[in-house]
Protein backbone atom coordinates (compact mmCIF):
# COMPACT_ATOMS: atom_id res chain seq x y z
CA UNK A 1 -23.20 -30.20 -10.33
CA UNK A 2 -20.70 -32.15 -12.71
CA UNK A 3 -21.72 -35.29 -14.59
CA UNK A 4 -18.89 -37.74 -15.48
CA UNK A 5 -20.42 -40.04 -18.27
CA UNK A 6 -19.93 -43.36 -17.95
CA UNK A 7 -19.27 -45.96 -21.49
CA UNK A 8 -19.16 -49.78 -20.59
CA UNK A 9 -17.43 -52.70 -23.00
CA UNK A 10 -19.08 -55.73 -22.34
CA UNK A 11 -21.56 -54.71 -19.76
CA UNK A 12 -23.22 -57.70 -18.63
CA UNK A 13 -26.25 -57.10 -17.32
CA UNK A 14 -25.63 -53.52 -15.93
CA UNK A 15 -24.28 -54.32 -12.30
CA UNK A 16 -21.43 -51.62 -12.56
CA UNK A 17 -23.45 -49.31 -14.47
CA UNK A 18 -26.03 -49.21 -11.85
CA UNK A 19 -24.01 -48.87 -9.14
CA UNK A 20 -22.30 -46.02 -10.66
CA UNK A 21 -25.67 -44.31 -11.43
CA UNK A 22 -26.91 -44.26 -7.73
CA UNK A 23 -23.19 -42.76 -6.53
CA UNK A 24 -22.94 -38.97 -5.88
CA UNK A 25 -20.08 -37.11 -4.08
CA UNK A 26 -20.24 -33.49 -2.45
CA UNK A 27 -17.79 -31.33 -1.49
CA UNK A 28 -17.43 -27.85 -0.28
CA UNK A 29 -18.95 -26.31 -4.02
CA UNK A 30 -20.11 -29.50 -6.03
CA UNK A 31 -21.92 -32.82 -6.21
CA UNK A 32 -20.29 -35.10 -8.42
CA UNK A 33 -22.25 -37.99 -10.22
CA UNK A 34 -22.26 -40.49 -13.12
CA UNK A 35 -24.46 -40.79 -15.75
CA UNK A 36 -25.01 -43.75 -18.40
CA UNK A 37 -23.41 -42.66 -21.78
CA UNK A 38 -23.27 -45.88 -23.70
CA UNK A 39 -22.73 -49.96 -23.16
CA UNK A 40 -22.10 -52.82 -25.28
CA UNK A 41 -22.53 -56.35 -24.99
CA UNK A 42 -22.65 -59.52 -27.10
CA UNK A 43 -25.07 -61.78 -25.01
CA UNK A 44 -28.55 -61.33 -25.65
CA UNK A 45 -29.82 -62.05 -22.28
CA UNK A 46 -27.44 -59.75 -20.80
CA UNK A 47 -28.56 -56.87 -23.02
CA UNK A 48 -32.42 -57.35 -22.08
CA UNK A 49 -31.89 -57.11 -18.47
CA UNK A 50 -29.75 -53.99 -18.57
CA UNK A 51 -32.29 -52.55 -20.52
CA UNK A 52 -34.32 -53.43 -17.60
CA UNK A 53 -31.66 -52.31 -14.92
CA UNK A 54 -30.17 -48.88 -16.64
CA UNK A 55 -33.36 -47.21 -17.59
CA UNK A 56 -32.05 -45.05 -20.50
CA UNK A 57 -33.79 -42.36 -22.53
CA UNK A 58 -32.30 -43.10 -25.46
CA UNK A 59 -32.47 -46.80 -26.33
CA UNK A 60 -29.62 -46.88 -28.77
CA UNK A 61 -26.88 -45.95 -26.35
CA UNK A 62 -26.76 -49.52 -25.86
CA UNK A 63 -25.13 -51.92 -28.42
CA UNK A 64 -25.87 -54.66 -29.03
CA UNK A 65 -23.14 -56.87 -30.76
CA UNK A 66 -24.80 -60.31 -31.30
């Protein structure tokens, strides 16, 4: 199985990241995901839902820049 890691300026509220997270590809010898590495975002409210929306294990992957 390969993992691409996924980083995210300016995230919003985690549309793209989630979207991302549910994709997997398989071919002949592989599946092929994406996993959260890190996100930032200036907007508070923006950073409280994709708290909500990208469950991460580690909280401080996401940065908050306001």
């Amino acid at each position: 199985m390969t993992k691409f890691k996924l980083a995210e300026f300016f995230s919003g509220p985690g549309g793209m990241g989630y979207g991302a997270g549910l994709s997997k590809v398989k071919d002949k010898k592989n599946i092929h995901s994406i996993e959260h590495a890190w996100a930032s975002d200036y907007h508070q409210a923006s950073c409280n839902t994709y708290e909500k929306n990208i469950k991460t294990n580690i909280p401080s992957t996401l940065i908050k820049l306001y």
